[in-house]
C-alpha atoms as a PDB file:
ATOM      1  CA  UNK A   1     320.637  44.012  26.577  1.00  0.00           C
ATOM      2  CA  UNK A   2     319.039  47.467  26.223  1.00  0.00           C
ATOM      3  CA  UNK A   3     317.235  46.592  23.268  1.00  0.00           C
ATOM      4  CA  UNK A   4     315.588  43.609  25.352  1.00  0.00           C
ATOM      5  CA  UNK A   5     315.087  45.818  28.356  1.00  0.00           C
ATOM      6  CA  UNK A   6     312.966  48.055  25.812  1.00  0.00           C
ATOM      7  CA  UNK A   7     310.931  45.740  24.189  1.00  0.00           C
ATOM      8  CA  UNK A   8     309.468  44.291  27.369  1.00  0.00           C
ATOM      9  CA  UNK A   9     308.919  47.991  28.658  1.00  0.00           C
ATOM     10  CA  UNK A  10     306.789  48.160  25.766  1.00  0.00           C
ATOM     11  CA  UNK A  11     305.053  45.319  25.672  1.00  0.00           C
ATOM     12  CA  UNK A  12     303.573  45.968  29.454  1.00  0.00           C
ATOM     13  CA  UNK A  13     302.440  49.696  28.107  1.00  0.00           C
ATOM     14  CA  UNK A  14     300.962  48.210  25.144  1.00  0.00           C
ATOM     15  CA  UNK A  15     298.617  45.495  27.623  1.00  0.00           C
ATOM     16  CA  UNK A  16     298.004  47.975  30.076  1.00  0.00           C
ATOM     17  CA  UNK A  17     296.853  50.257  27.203  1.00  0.00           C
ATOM     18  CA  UNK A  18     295.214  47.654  25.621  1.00  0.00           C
ATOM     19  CA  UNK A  19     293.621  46.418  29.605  1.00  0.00           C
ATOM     20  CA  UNK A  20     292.434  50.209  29.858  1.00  0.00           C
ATOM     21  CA  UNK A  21     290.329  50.581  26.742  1.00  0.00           C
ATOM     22  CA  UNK A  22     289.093  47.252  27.215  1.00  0.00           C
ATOM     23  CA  UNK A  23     287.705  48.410  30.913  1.00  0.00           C
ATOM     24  CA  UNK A  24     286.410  51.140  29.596  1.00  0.00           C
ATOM     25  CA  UNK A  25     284.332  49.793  26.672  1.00  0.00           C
ATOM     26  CA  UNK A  26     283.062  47.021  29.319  1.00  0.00           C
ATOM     27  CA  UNK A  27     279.085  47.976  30.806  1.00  0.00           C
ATOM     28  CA  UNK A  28     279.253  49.917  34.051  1.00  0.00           C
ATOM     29  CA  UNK A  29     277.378  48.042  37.245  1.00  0.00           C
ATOM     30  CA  UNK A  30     274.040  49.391  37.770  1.00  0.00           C
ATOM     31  CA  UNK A  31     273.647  51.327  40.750  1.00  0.00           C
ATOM     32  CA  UNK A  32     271.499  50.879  43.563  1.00  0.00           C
ATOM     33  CA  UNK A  33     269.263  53.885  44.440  1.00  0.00           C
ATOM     34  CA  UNK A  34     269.349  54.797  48.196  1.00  0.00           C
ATOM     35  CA  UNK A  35     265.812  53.951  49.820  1.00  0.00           C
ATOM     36  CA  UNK A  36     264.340  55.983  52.189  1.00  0.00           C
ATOM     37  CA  UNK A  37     262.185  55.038  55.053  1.00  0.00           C
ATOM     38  CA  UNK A  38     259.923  57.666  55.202  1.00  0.00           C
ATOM     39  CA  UNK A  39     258.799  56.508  51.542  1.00  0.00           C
ATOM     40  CA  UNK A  40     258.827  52.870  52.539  1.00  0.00           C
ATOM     41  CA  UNK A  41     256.507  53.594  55.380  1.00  0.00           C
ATOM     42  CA  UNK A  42     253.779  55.603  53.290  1.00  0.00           C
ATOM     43  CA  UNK A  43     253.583  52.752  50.522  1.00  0.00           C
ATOM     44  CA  UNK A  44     253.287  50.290  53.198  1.00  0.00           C
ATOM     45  CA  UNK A  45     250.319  52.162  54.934  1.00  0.00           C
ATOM     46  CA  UNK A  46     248.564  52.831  51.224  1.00  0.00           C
ATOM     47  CA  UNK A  47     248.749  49.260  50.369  1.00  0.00           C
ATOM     48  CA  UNK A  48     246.979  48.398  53.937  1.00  0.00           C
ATOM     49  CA  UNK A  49     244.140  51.003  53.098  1.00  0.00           C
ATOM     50  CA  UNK A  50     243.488  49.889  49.805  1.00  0.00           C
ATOM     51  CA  UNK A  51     243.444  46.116  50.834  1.00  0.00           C
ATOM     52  CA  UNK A  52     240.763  47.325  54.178  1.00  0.00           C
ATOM     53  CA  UNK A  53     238.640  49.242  51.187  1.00  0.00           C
ATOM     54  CA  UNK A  54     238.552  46.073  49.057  1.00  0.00           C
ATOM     55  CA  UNK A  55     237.491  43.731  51.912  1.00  0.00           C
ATOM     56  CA  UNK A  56     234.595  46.340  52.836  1.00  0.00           C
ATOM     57  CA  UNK A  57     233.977  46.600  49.655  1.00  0.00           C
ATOM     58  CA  UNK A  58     232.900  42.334  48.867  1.00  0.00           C
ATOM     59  CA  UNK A  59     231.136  42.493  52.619  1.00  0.00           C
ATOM     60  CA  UNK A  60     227.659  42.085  51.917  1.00  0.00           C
ATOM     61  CA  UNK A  61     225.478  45.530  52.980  1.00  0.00           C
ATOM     62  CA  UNK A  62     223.208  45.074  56.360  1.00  0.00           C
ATOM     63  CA  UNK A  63     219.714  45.692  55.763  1.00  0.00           C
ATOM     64  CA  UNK A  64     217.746  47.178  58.834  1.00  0.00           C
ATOM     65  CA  UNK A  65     214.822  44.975  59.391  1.00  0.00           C
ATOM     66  CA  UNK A  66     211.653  46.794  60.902  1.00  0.00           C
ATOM     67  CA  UNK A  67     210.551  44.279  63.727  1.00  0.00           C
ATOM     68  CA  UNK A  68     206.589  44.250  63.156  1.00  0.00           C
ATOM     69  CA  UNK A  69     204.408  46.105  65.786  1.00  0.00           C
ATOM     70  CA  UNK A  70     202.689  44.347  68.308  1.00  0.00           C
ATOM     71  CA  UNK A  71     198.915  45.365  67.951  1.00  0.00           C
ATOM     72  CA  UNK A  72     196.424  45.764  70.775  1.00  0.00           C
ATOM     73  CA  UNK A  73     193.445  43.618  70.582  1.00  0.00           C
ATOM     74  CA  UNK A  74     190.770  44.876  71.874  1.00  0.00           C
ATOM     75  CA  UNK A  75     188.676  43.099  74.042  1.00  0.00           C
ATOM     76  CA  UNK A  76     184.708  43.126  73.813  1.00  0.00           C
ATOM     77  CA  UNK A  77     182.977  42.478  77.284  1.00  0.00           C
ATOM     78  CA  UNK A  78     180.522  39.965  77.895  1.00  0.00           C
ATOM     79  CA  UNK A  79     177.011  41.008  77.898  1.00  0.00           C
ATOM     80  CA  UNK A  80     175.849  41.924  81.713  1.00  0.00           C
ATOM     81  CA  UNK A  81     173.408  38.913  83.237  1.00  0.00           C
ATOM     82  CA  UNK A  82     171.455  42.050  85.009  1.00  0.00           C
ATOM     83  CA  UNK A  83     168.920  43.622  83.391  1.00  0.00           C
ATOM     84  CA  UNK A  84     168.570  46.927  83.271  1.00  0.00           C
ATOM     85  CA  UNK A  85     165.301  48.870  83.974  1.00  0.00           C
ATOM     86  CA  UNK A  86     163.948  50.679  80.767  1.00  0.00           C
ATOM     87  CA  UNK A  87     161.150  52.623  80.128  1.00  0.00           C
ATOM     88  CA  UNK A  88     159.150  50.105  78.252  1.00  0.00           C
ATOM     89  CA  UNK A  89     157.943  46.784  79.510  1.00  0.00           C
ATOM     90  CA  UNK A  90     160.785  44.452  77.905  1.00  0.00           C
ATOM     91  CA  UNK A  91     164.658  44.292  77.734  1.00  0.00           C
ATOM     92  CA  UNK A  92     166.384  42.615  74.815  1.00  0.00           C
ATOM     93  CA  UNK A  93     168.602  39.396  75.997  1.00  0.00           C
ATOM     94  CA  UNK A  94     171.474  38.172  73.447  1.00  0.00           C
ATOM     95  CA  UNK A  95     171.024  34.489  73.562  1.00  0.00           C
ATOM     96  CA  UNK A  96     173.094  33.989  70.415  1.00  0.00           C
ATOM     97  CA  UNK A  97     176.884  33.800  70.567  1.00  0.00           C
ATOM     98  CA  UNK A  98     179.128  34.181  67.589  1.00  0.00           C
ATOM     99  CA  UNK A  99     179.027  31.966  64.941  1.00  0.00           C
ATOM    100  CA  UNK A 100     176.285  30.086  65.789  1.00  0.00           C
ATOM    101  CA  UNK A 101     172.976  29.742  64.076  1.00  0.00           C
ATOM    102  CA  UNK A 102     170.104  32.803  64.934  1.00  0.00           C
ATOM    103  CA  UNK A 103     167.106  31.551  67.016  1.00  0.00           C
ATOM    104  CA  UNK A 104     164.338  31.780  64.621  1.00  0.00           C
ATOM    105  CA  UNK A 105     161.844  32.747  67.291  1.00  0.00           C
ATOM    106  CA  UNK A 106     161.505  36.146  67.960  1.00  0.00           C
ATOM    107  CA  UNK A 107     158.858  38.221  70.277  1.00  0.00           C
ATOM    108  CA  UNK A 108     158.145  41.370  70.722  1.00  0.00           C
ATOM    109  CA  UNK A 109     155.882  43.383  74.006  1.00  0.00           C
ATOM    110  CA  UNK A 110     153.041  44.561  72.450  1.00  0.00           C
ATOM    111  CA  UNK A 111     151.170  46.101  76.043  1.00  0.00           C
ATOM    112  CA  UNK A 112     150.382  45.438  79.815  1.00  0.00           C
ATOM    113  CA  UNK A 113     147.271  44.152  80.036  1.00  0.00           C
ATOM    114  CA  UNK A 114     146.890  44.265  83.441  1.00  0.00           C
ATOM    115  CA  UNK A 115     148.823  46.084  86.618  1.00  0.00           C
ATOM    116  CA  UNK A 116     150.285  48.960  84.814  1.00  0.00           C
ATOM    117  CA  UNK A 117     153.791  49.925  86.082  1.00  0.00           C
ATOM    118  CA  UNK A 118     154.156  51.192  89.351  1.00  0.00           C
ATOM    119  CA  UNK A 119     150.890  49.741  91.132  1.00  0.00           C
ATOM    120  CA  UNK A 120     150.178  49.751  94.314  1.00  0.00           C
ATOM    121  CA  UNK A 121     149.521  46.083  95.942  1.00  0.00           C
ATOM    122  CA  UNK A 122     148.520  46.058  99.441  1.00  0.00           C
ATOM    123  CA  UNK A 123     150.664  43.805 101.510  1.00  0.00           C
ATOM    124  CA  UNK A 124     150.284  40.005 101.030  1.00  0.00           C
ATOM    125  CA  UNK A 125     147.584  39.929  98.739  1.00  0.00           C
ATOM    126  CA  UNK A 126     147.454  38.153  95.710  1.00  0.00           C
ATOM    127  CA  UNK A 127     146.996  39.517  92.125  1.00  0.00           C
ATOM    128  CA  UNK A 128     147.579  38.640  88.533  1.00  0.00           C
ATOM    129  CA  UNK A 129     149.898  40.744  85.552  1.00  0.00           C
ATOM    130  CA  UNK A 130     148.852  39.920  82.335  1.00  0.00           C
ATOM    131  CA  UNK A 131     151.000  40.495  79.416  1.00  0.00           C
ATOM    132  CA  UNK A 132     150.240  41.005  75.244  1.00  0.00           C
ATOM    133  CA  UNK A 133     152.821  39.285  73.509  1.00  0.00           C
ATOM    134  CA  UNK A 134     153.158  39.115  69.839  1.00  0.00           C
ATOM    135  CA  UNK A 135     154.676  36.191  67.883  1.00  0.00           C
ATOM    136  CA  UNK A 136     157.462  38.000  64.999  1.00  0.00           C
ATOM    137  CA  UNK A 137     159.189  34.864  63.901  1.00  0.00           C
ATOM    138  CA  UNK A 138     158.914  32.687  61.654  1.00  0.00           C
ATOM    139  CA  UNK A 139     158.271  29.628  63.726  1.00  0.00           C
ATOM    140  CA  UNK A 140     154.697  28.451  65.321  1.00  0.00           C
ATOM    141  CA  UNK A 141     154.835  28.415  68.725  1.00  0.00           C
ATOM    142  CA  UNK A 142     153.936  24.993  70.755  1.00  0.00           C
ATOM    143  CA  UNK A 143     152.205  24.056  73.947  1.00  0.00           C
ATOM    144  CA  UNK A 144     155.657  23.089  74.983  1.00  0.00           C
ATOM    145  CA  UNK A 145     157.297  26.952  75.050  1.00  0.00           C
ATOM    146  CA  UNK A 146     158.108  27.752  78.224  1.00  0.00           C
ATOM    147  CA  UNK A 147     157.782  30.892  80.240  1.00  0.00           C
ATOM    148  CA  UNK A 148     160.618  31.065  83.312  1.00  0.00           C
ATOM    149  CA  UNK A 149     161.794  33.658  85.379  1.00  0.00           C
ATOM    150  CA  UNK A 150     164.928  35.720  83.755  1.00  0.00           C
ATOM    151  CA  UNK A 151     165.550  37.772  87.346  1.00  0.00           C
ATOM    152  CA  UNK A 152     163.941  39.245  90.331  1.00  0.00           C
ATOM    153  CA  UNK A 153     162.081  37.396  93.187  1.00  0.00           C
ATOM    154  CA  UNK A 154     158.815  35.053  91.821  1.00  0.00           C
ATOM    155  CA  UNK A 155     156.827  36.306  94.449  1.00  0.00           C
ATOM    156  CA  UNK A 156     155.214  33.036  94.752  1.00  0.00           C
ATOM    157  CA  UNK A 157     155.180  32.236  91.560  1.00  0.00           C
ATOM    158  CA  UNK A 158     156.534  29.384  89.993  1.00  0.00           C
ATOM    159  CA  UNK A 159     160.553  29.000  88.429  1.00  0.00           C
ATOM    160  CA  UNK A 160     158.725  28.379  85.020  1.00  0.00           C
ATOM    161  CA  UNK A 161     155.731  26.812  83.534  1.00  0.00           C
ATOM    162  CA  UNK A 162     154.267  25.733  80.000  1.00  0.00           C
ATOM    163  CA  UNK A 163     153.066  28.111  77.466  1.00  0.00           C
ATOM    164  CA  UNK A 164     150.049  25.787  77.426  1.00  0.00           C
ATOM    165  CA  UNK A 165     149.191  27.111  73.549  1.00  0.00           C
ATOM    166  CA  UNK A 166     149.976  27.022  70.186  1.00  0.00           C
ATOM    167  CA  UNK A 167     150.971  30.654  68.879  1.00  0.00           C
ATOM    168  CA  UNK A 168     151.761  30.919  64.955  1.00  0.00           C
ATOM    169  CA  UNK A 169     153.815  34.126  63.391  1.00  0.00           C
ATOM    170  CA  UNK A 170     152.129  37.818  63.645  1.00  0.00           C
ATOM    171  CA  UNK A 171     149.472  36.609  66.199  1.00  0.00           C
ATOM    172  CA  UNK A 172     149.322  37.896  69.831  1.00  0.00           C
ATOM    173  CA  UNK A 173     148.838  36.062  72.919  1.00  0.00           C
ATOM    174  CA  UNK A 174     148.008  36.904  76.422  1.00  0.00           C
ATOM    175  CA  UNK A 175     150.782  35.547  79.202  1.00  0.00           C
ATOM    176  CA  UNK A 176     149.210  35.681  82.871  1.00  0.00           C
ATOM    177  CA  UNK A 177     151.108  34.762  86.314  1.00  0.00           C
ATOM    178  CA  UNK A 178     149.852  34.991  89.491  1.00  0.00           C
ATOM    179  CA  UNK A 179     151.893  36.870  92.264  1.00  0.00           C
ATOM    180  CA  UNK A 180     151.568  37.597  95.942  1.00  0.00           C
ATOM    181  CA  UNK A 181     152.938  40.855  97.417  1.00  0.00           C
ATOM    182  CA  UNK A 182     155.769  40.654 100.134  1.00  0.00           C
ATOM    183  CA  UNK A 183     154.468  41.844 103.644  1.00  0.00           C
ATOM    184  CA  UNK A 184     157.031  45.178 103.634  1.00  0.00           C
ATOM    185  CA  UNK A 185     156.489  47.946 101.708  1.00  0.00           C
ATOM    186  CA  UNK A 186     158.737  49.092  99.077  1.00  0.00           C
ATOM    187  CA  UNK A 187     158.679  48.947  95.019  1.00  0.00           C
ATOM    188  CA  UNK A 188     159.234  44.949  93.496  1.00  0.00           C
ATOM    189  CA  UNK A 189     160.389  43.828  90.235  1.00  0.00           C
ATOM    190  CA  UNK A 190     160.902  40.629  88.423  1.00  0.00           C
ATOM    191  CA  UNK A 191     161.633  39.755  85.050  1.00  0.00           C
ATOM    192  CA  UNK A 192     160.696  36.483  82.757  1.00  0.00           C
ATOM    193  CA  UNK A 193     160.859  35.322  79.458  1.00  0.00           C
ATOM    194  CA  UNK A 194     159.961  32.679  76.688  1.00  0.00           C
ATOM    195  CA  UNK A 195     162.112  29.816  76.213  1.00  0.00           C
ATOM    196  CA  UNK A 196     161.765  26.694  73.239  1.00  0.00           C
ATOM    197  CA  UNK A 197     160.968  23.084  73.742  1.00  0.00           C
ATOM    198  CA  UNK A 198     165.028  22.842  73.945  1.00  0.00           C
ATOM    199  CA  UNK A 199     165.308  25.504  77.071  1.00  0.00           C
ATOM    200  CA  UNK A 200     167.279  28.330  74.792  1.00  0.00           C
ATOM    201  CA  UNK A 201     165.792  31.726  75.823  1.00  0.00           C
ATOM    202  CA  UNK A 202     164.621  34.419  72.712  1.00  0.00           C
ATOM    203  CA  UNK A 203     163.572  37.572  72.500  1.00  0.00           C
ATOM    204  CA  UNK A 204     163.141  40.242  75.197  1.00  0.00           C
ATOM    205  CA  UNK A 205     162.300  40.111  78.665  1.00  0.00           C
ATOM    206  CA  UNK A 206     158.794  41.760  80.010  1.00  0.00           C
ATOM    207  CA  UNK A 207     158.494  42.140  83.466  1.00  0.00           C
ATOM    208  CA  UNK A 208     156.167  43.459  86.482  1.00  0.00           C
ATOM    209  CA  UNK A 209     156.906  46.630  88.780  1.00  0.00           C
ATOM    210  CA  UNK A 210     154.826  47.055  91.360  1.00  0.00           C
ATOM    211  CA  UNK A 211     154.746  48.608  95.239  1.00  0.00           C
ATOM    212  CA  UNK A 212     153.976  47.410  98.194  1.00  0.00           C
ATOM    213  CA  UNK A 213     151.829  49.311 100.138  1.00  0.00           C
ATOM    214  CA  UNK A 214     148.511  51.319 101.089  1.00  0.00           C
ATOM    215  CA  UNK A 215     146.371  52.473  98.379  1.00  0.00           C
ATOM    216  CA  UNK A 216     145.830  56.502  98.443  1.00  0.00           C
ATOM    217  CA  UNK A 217     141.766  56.704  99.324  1.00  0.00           C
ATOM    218  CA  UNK A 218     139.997  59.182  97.157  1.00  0.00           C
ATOM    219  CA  UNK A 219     139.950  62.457  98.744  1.00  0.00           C
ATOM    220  CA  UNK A 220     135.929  63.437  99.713  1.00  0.00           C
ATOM    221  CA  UNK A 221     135.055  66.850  97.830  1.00  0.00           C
ATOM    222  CA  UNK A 222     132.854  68.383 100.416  1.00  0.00           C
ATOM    223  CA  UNK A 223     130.220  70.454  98.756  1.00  0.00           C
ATOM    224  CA  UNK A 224     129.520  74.340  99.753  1.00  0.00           C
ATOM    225  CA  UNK A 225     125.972  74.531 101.344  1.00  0.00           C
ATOM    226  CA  UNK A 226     123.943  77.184 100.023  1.00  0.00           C
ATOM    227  CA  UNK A 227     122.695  79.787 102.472  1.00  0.00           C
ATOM    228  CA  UNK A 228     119.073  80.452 102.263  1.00  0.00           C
ATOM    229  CA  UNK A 229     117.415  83.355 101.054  1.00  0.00           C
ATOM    230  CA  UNK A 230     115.742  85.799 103.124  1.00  0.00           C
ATOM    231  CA  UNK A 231     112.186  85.980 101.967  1.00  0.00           C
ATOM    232  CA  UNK A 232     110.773  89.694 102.418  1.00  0.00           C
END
């Protein structure tokens, strides 16, 4: 009975031995590291930053575009329809707008012929201003040329009338009109010019400035009498 007792006492050493080495040659479960939250937290925030960067990063660049500058036209004024008083006997008239074909007639005041500027006309009476004109064109002149009043009173004479004469390049001709003086005194002016057979105006204006008034009479030089000699 002992001996049995024994042998089963041994047997349970020799497994329990035998369980022991075999638990001890057996792999060991991995352990899992602690995390901590503080590292958590800054991964989490570098992985945000880097995926922001990459996002600016495929974001096409904005280009400033300079807005163009308004610019100021500036703006030519019209030629004045009064003439202005010079000190010669004609005033130039543009009668040619932009882009349009130059008249070839062209004139130029050559002299007064009669009533220089500043004449005195008495009151109401009639009298005649001649002009020189000189043909510098290119064209011939025809009876049909007009010559009409540009500005200024007529003073009787007519709103325009025919040249009346052919005129051909470089040659002169004498224009006459026939005026009556107003009743008050004072200093007058009127202007004309030449017109074509189709009514466009050229070259410059010539006019007549006169005043209205009583013609200075000469002043009488009295002569000293000579006081007689004594005869001895």
């Amino acid at each position: 009975m002992n001996i049995k007792i024994k042998k089963t006492s041994l047997w349970i050493l020799v497994m329990l031995v035998f369980t022991s080495i075999i638990g001890a040659c057996a792999p060991k479960a991995p352990v899992e590291p602690t995390l901590d939250a503080n590292v958590i937290f800054t991964q989490a925030a570098e992985t945000v930053a880097a995926q922001l960067t990459s996002t600016a990063l495929s974001q096409p660049t904005a280009t400033n575009t300079m807005q163009p500058t308004a610019t100021r036209t500036a703006t030519i004024p019209a030629p004045s329809a009064t003439p202005l008083v010079g000190s010669t006997n004609s005033i130039p008239v543009g009668t040619s707008a932009v882009g349009t074909t130059p008249n070839p007639n062209k004139m130029i005041f050559v002299s007064d012929v009669t009533i220089p500027d500043g004449q005195v006309i008495p009151p109401g009476s009639k009298f005649v201003k001649t002009w020189k004109i000189r043909n510098t064109g290119t064209t011939t002149w025809t009876a049909n040329y007009r010559v009409r009043n540009w500005a200024g009173e007529r003073f009787g004479a007519p709103a325009s009338f025919l040249l009346g004469q052919e005129v051909k390049p470089n040659t002169d001709v004498d224009i006459s009109i026939e005026f009556t003086a107003p009743l008050l005194s004072g200093e007058y002016l009127s202007h004309w010019i030449l017109s074509d057979e189709t009514e466009a105006n050229f070259g410059n204006t010539f006019y007549v400035k006169f005043v209205v008034g009583v013609p200075a009479s000469p002043t009488a030089t009295i002569e000293p009498t000579a006081e007689p000699t004594a005869t001895p």
